[in-house]
C-alpha atoms as a PDB file:
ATOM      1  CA  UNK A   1      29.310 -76.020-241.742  1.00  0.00           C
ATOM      2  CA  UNK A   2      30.810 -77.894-238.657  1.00  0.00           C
ATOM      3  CA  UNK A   3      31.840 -81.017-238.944  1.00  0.00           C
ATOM      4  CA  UNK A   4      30.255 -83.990-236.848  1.00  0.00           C
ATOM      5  CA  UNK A   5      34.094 -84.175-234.345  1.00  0.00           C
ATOM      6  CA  UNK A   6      33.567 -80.395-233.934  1.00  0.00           C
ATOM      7  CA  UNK A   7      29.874 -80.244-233.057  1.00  0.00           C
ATOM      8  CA  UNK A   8      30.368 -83.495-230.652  1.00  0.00           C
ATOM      9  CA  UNK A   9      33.612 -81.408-229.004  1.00  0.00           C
ATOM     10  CA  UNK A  10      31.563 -78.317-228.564  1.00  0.00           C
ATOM     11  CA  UNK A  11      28.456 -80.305-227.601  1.00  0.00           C
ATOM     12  CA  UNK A  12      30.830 -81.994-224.893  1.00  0.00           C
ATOM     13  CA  UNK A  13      32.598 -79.226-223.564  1.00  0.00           C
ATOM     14  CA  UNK A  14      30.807 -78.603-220.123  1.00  0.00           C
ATOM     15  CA  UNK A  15      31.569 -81.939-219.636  1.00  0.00           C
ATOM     16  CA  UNK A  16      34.848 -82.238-220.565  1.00  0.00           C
ATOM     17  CA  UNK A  17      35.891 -79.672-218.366  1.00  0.00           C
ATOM     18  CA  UNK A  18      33.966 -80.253-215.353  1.00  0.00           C
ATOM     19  CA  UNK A  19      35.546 -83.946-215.430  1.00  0.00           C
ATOM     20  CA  UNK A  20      39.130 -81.775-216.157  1.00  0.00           C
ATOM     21  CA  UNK A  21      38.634 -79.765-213.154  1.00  0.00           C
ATOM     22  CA  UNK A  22      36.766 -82.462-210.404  1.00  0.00           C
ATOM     23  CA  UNK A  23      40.125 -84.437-211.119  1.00  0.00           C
ATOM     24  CA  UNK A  24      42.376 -81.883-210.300  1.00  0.00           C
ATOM     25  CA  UNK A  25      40.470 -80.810-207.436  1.00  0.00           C
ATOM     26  CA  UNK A  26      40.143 -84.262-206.528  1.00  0.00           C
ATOM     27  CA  UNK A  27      44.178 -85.292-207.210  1.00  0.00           C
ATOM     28  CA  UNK A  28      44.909 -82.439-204.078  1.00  0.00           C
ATOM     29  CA  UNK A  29      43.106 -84.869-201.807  1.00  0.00           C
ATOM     30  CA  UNK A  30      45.220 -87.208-199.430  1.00  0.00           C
ATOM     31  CA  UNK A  31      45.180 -90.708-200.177  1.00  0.00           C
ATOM     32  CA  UNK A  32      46.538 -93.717-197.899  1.00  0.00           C
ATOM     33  CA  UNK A  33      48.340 -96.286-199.865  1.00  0.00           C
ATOM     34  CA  UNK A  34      46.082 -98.880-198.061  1.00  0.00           C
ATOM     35  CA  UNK A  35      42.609 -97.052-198.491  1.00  0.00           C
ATOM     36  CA  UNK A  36      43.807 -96.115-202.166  1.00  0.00           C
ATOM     37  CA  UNK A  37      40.789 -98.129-203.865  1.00  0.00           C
ATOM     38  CA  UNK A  38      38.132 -97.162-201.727  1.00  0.00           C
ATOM     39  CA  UNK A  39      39.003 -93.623-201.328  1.00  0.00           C
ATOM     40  CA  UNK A  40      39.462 -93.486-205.439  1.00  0.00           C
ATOM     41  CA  UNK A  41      36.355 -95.868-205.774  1.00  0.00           C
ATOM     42  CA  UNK A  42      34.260 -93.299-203.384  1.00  0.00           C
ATOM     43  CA  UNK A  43      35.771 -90.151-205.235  1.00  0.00           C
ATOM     44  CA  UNK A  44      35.192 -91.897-208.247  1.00  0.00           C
ATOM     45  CA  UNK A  45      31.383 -92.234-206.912  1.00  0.00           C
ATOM     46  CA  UNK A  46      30.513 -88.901-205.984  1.00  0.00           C
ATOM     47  CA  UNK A  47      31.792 -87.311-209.434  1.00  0.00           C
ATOM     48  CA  UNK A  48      29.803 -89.652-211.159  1.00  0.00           C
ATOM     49  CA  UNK A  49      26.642 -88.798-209.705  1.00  0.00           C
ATOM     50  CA  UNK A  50      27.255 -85.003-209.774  1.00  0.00           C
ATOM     51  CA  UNK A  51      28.055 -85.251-212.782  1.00  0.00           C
ATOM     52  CA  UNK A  52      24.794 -86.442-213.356  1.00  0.00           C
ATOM     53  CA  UNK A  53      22.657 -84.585-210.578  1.00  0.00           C
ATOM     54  CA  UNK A  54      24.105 -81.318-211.272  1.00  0.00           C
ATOM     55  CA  UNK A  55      25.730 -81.403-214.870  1.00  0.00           C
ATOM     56  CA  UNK A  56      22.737 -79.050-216.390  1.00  0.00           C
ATOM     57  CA  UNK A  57      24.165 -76.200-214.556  1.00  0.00           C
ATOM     58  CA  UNK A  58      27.898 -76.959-216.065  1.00  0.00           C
ATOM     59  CA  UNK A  59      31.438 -77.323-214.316  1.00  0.00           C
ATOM     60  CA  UNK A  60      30.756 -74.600-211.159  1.00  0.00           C
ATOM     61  CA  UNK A  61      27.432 -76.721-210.721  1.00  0.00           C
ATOM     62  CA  UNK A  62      29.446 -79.972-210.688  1.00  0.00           C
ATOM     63  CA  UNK A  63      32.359 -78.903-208.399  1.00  0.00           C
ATOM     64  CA  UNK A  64      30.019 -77.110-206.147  1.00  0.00           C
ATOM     65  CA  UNK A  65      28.369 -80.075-205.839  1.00  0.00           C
ATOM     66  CA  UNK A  66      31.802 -82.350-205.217  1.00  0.00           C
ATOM     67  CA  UNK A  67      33.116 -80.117-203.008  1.00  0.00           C
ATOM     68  CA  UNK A  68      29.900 -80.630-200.834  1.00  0.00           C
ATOM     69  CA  UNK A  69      29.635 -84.445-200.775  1.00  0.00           C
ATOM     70  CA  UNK A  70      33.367 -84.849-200.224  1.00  0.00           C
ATOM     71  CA  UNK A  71      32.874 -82.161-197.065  1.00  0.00           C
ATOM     72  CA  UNK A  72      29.823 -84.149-195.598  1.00  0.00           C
ATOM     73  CA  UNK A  73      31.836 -87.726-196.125  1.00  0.00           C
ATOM     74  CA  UNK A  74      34.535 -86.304-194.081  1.00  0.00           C
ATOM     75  CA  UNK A  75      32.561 -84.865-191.296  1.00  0.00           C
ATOM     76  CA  UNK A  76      30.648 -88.536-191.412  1.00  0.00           C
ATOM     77  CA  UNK A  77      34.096 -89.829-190.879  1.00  0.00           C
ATOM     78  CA  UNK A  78      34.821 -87.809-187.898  1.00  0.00           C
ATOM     79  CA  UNK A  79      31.876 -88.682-186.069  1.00  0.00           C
ATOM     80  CA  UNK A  80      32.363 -90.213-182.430  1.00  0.00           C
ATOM     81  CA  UNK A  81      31.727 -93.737-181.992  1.00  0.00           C
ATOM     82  CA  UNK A  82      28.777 -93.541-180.253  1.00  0.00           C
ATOM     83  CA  UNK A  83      26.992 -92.332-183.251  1.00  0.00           C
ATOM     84  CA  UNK A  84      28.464 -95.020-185.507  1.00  0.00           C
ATOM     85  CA  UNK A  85      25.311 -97.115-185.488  1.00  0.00           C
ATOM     86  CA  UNK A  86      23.220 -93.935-186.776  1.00  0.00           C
ATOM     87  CA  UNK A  87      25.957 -93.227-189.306  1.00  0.00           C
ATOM     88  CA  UNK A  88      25.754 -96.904-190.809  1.00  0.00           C
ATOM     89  CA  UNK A  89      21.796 -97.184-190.807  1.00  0.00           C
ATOM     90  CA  UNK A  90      22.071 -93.197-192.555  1.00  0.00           C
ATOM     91  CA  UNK A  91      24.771 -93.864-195.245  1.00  0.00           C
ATOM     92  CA  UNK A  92      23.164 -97.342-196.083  1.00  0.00           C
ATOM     93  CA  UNK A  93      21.883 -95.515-199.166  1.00  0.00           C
ATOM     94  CA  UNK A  94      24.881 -93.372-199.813  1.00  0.00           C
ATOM     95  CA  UNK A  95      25.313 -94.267-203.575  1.00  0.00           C
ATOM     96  CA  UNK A  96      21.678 -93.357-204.304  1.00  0.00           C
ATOM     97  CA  UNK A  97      21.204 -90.357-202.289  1.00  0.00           C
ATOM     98  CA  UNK A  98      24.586 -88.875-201.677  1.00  0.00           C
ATOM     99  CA  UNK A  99      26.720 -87.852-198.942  1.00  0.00           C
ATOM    100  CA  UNK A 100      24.794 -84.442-198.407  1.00  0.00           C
ATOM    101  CA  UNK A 101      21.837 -86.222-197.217  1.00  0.00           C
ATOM    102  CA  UNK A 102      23.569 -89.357-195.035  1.00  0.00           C
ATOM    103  CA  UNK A 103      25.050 -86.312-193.040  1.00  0.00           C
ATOM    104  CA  UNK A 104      21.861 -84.621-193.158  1.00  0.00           C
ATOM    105  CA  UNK A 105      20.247 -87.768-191.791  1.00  0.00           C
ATOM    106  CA  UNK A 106      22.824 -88.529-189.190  1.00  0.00           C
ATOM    107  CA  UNK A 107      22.859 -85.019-187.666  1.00  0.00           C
ATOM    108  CA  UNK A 108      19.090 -85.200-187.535  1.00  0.00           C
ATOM    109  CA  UNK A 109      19.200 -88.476-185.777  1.00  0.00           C
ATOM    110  CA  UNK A 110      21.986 -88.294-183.012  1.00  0.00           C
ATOM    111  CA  UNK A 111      19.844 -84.570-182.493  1.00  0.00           C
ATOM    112  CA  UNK A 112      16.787 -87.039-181.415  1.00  0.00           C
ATOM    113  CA  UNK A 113      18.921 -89.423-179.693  1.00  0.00           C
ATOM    114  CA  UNK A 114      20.351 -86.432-177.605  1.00  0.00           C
ATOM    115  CA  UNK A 115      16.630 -85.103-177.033  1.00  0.00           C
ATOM    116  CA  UNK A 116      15.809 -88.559-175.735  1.00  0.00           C
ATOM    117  CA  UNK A 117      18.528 -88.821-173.325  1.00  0.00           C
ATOM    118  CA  UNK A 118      17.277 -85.855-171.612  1.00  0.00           C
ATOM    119  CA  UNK A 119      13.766 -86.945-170.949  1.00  0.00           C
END
């Protein structure tokens, strides 16, 4: 019979791993000294609700997931600054829907934008 430590460590494996490896992954990252707490605080973010979004499908479901939101919050940040109004009114949201989907929404809009401007 296992005791209650060893069934709550096998139990909590997945997890404890996944948060293992979305550190490391996420300790390779850059970081300004003066953007530290936001850049932790929005790293700290998207693992959180991965974690949570994608945790039933264990750590490759997690990271997979990390990997993508930190990708689209990038390319958000690379934007020009034309689109910066349609990047703020897409990302409003950010913490409920995710990165993923701001991009998603962005692309979509400065695509109608563009459209306009030719008619």
């Amino acid at each position: 019979m296992m005791t209650r430590l060893a069934q709550l460590l096998t139990i909590r494996r997945p997890f404890i791993v996944c948060t293992l490896l979305t550190s490391a992954a996420l300790l390779a990252c850059p970081v300004f000294a003066d953007d530290a707490t936001k850049e932790e605080d929005l790293k700290a973010e998207i693992v959180h609700r991965c974690h949570y979004q994608m945790g039933e499908f264990g750590p490759e479901g997690v990271h997979v997931c990390v990997d993508g939101e930190m990708s689209a919050m990038k390319a958000l940040s690379a934007y020009p600054r034309e689109a910066a109004e349609i990047v703020r009114r897409c990302t409003r949201q950010v913490e409920f829907t995710g990165w993923w989907l701001a991009k998603s929404c962005a692309d979509e809009e400065i695509a109608a934008a563009r459209e306009m401007k030719k008619d």
